[in-house]
PDB file of N, CA and C in Angstrom:
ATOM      1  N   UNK A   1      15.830  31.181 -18.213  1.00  0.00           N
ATOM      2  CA  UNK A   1      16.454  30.111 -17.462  1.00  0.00           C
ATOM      3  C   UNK A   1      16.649  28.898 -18.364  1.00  0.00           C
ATOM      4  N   UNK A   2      17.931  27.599 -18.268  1.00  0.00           N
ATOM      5  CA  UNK A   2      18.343  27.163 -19.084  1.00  0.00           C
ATOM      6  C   UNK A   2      17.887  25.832 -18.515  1.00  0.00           C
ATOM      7  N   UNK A   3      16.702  24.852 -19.194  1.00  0.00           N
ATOM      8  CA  UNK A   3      16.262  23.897 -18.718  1.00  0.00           C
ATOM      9  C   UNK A   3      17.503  22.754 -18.346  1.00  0.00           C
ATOM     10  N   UNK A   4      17.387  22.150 -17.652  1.00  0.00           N
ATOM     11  CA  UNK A   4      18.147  20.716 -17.266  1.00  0.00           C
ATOM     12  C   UNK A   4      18.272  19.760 -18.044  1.00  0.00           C
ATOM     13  N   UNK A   5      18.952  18.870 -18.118  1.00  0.00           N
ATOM     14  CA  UNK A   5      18.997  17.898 -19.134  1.00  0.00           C
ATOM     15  C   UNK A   5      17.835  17.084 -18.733  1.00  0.00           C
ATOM     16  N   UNK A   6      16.982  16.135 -19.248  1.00  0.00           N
ATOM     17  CA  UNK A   6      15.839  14.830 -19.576  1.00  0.00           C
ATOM     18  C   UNK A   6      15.721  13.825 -18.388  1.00  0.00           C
ATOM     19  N   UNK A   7      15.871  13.984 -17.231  1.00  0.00           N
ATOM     20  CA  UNK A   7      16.123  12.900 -16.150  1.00  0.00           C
ATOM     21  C   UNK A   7      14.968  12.029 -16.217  1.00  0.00           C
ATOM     22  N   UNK A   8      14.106  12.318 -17.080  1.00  0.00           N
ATOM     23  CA  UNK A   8      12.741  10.891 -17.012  1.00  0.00           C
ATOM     24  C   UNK A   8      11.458  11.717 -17.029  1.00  0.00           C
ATOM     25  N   UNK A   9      10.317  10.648 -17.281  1.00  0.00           N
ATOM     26  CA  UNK A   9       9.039  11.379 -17.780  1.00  0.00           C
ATOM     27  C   UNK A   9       7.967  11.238 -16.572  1.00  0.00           C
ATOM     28  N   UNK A  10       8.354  10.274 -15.398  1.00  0.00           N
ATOM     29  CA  UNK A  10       7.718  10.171 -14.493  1.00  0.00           C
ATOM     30  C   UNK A  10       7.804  10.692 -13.025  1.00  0.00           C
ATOM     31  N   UNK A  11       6.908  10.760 -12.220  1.00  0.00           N
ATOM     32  CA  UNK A  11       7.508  10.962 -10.888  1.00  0.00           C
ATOM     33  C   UNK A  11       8.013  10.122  -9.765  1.00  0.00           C
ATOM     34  N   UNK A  12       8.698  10.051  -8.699  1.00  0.00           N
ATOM     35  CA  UNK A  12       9.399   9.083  -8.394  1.00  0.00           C
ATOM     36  C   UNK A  12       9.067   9.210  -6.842  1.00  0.00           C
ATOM     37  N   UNK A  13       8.062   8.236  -6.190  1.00  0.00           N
ATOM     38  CA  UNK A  13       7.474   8.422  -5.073  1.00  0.00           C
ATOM     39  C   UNK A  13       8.846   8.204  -4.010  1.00  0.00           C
ATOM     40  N   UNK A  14       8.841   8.786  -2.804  1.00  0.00           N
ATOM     41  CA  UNK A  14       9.778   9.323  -1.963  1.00  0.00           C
ATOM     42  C   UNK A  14       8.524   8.978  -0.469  1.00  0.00           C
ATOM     43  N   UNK A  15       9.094   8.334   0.315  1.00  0.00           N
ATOM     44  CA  UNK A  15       8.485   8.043   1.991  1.00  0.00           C
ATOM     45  C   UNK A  15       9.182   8.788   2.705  1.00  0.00           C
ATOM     46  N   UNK A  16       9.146  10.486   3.100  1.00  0.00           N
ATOM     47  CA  UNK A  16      10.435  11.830   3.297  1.00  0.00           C
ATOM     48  C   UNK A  16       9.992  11.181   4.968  1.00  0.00           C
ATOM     49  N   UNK A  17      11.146  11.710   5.521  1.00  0.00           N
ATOM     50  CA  UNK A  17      11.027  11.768   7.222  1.00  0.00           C
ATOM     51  C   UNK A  17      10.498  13.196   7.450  1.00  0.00           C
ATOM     52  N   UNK A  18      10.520  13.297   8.075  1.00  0.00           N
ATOM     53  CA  UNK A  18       9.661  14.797   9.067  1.00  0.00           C
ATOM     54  C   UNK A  18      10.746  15.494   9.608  1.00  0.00           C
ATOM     55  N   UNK A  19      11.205  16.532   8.946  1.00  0.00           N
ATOM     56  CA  UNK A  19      12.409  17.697   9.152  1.00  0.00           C
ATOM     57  C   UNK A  19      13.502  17.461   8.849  1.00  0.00           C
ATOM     58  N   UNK A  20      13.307  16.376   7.657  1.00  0.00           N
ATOM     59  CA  UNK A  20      14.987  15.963   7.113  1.00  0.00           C
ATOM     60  C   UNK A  20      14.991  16.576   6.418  1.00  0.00           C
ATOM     61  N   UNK A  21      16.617  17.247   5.724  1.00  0.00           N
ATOM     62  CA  UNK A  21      16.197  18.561   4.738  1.00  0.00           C
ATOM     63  C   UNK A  21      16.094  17.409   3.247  1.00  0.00           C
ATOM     64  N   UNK A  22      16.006  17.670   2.061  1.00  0.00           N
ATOM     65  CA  UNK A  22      15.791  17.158   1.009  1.00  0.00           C
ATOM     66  C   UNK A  22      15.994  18.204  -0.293  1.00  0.00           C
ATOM     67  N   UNK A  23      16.943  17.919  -1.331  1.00  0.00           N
ATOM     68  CA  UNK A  23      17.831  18.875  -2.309  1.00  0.00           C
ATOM     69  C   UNK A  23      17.605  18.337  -3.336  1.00  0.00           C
ATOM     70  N   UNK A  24      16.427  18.253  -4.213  1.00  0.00           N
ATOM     71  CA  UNK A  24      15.453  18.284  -5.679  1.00  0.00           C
ATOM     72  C   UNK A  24      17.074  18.692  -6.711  1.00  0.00           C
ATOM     73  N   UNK A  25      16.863  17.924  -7.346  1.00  0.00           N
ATOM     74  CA  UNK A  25      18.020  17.980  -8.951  1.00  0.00           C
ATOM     75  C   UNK A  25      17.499  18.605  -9.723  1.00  0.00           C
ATOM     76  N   UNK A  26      18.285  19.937  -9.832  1.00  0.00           N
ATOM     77  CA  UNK A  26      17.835  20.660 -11.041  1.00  0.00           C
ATOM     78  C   UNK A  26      18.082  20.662 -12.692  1.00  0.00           C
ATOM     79  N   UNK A  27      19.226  19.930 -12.329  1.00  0.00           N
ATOM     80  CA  UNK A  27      19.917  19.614 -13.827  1.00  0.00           C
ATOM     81  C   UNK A  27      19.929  18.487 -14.571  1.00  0.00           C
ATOM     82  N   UNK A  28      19.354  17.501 -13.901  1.00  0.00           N
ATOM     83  CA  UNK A  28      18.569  16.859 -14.623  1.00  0.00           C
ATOM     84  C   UNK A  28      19.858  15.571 -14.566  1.00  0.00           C
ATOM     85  N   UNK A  29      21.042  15.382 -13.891  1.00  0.00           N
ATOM     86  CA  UNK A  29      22.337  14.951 -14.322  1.00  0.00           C
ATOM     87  C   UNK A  29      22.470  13.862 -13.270  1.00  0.00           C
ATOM     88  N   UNK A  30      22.288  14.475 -11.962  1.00  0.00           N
ATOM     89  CA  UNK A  30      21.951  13.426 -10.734  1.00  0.00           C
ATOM     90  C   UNK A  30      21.748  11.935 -11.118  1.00  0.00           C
ATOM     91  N   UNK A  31      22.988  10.809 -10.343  1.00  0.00           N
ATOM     92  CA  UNK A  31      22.391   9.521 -11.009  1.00  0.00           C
ATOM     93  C   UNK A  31      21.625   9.169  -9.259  1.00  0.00           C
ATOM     94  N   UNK A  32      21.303  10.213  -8.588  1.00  0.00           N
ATOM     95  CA  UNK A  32      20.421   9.992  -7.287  1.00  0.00           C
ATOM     96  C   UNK A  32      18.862  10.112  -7.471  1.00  0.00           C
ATOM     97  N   UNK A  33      18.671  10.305  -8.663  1.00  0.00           N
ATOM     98  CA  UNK A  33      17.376  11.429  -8.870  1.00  0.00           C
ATOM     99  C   UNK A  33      15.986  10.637  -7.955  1.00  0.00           C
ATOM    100  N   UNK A  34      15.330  11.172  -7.681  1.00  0.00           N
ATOM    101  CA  UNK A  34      14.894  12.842  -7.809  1.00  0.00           C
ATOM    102  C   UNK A  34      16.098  13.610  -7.303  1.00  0.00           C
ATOM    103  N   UNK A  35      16.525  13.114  -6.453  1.00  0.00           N
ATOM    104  CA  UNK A  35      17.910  14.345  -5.647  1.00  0.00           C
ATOM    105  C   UNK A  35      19.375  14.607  -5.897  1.00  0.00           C
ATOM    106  N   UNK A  36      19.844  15.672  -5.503  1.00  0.00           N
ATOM    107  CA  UNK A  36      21.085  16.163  -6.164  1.00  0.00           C
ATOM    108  C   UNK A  36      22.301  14.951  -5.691  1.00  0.00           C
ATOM    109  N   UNK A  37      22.971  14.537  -6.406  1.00  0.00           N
ATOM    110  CA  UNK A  37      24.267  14.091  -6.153  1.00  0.00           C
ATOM    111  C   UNK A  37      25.555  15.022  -6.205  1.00  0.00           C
ATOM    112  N   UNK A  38      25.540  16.874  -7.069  1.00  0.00           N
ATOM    113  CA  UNK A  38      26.705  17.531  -7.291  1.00  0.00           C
ATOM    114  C   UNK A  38      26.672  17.554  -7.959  1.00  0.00           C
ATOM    115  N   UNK A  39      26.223  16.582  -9.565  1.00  0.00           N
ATOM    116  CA  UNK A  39      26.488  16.690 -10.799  1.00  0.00           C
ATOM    117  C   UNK A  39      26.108  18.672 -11.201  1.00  0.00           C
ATOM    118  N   UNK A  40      25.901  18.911 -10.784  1.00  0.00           N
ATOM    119  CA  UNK A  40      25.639  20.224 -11.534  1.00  0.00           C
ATOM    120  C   UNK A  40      26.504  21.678 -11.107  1.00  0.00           C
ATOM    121  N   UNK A  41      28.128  21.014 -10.559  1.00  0.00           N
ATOM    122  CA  UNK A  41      28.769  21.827 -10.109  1.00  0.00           C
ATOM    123  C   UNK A  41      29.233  22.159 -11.465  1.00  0.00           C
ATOM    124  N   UNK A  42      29.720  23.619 -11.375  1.00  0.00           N
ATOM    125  CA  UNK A  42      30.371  24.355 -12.517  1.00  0.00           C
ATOM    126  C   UNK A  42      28.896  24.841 -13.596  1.00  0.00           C
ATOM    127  N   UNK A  43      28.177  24.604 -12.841  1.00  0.00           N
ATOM    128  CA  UNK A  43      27.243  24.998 -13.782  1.00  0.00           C
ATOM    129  C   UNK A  43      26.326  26.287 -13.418  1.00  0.00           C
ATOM    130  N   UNK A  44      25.014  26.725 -14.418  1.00  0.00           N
ATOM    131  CA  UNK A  44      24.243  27.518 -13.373  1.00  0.00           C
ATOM    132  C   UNK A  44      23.084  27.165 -12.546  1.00  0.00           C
ATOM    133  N   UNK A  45      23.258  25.916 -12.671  1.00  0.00           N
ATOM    134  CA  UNK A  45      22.103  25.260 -11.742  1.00  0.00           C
ATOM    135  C   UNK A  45      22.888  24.663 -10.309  1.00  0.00           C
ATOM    136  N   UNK A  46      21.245  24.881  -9.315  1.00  0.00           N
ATOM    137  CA  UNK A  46      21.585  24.613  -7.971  1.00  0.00           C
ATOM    138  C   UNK A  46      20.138  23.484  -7.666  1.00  0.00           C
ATOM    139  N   UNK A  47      20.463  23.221  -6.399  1.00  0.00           N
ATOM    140  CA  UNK A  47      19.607  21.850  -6.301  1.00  0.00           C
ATOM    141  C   UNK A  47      18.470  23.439  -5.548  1.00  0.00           C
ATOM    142  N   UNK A  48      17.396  22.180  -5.302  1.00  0.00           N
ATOM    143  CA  UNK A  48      16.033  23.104  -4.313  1.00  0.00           C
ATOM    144  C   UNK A  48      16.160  22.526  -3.337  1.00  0.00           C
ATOM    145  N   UNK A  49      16.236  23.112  -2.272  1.00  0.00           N
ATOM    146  CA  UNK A  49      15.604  22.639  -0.663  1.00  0.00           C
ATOM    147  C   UNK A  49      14.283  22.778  -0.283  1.00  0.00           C
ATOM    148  N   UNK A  50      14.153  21.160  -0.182  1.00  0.00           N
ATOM    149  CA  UNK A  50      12.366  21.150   0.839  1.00  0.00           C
ATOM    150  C   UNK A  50      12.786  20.194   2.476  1.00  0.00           C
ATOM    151  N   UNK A  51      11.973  20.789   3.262  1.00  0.00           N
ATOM    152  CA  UNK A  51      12.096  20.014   4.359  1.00  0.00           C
ATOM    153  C   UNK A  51      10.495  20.055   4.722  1.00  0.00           C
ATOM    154  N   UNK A  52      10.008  18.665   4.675  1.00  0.00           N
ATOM    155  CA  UNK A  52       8.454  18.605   4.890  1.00  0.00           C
ATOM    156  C   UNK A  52       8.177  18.522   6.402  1.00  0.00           C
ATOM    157  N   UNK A  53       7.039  18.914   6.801  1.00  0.00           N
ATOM    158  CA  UNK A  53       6.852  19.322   7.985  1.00  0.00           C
ATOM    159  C   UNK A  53       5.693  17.373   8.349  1.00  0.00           C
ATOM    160  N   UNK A  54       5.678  16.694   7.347  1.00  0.00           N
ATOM    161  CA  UNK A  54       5.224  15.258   7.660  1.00  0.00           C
ATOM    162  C   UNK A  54       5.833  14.151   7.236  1.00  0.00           C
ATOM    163  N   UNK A  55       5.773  13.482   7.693  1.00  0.00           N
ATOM    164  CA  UNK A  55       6.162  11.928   7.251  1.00  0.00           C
ATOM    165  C   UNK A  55       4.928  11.072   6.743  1.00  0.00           C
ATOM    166  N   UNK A  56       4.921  11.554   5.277  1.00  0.00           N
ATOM    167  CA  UNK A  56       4.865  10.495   4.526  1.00  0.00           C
ATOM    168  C   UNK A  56       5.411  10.623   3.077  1.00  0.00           C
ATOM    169  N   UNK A  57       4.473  10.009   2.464  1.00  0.00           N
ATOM    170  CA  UNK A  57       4.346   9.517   0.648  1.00  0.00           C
ATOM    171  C   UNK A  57       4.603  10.758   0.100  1.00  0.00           C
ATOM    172  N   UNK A  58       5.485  11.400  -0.562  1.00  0.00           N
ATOM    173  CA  UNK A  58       5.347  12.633  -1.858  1.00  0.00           C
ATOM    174  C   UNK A  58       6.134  12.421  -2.888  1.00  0.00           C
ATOM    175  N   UNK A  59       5.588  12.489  -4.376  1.00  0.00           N
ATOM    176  CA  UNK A  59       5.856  12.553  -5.624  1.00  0.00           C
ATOM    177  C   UNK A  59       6.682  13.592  -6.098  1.00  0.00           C
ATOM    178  N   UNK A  60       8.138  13.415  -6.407  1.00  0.00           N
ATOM    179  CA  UNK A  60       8.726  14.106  -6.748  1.00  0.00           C
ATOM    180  C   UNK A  60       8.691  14.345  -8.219  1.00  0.00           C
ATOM    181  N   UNK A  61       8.947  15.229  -9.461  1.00  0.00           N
ATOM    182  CA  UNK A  61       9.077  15.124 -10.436  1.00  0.00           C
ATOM    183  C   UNK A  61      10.259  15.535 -10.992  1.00  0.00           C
ATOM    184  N   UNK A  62      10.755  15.056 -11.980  1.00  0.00           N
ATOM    185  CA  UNK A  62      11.850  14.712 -12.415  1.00  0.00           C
ATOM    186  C   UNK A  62      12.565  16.335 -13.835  1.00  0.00           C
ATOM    187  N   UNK A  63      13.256  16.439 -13.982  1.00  0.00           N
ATOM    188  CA  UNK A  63      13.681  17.209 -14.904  1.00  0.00           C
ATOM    189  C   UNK A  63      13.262  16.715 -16.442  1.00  0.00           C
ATOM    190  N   UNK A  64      12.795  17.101 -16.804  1.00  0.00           N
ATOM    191  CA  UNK A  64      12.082  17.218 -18.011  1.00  0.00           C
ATOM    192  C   UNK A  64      11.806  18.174 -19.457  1.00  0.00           C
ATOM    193  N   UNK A  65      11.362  17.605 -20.486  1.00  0.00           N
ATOM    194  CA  UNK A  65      11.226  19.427 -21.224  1.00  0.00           C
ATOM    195  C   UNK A  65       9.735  19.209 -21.196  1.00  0.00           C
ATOM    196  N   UNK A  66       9.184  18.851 -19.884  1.00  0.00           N
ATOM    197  CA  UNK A  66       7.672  19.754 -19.504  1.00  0.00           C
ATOM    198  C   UNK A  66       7.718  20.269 -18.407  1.00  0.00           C
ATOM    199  N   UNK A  67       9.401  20.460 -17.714  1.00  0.00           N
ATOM    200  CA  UNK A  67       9.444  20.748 -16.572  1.00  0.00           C
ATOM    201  C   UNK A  67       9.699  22.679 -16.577  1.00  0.00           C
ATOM    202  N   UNK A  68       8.415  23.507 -16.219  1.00  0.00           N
ATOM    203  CA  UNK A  68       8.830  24.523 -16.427  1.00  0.00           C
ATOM    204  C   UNK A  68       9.298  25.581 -15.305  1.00  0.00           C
ATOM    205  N   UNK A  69       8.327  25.017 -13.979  1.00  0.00           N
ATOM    206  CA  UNK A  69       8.286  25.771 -13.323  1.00  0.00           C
ATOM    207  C   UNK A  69       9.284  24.428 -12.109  1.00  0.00           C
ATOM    208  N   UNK A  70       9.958  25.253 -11.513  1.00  0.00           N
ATOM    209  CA  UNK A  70      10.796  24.209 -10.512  1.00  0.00           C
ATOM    210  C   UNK A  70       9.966  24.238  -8.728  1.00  0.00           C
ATOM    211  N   UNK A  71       9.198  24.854  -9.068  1.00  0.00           N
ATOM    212  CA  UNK A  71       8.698  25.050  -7.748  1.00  0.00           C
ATOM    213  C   UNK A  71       7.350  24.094  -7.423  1.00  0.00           C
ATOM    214  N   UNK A  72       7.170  23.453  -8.643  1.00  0.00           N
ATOM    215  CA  UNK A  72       6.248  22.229  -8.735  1.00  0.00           C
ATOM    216  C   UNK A  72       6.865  21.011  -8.079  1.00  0.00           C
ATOM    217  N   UNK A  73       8.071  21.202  -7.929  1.00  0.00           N
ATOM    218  CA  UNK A  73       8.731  19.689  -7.247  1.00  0.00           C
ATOM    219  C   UNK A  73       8.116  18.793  -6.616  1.00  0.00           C
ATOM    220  N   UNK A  74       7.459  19.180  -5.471  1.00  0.00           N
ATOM    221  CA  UNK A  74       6.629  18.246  -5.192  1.00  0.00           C
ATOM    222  C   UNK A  74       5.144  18.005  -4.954  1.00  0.00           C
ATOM    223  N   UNK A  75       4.253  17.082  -4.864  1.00  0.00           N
ATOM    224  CA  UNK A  75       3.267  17.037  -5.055  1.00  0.00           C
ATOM    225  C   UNK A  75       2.959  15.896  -4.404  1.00  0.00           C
ATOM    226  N   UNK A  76       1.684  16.170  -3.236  1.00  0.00           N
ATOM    227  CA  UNK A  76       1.534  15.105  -2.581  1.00  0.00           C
ATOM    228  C   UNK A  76       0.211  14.147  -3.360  1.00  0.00           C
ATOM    229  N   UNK A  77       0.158  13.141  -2.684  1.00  0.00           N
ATOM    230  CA  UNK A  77      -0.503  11.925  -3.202  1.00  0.00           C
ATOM    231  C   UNK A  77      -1.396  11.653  -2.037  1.00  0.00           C
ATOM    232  N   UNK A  78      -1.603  12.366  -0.822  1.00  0.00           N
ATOM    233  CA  UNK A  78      -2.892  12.348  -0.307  1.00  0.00           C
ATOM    234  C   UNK A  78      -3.726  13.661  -0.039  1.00  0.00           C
ATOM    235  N   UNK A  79      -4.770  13.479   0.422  1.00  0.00           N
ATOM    236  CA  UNK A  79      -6.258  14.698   0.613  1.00  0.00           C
ATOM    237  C   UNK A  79      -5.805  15.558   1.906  1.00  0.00           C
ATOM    238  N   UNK A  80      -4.328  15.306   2.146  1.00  0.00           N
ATOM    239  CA  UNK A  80      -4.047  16.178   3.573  1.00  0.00           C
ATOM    240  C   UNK A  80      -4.292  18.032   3.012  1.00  0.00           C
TER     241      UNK A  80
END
């Protein structure tokens, strides 16, 4: 699989609503990031869908070259 371009080294805290869907940038190109804007049409990358089942705080992470696995996207920031 062909990593994404460098979108940043940090994660980018997100306050998600509860059953809104939400589409993670895979290509790293998005000037929405963490989330897809399209930039990655014509390409072989597709965005990820999460729809969290709570409303709150989660850390998205960004496209990276430590980004290996895409299924790490998000990561919460409390003991739930």
């Amino acid at each position: 699989m062909t990593k994404g371009q460098n979108a940043g080294n940090g994660p980018i805290a997100v306050d998600v609503e509860k059953d809104k869907s939400y589409y993670w940038c895979s290509c790293g190109k998005s000037s929405k990031q963490p989330f897809c804007d399209g930039s990655h049409q014509g390409s072989e990358f597709t965005p990820l869908h999460t729809k969290q089942k709570k409303q709150k705080k989660y850390f998205f992470v960004l496209v990276n070259k430590l980004t290996t696995n895409l299924f790490a996207m998000v990561h919460t920031a409390s003991n739930d």
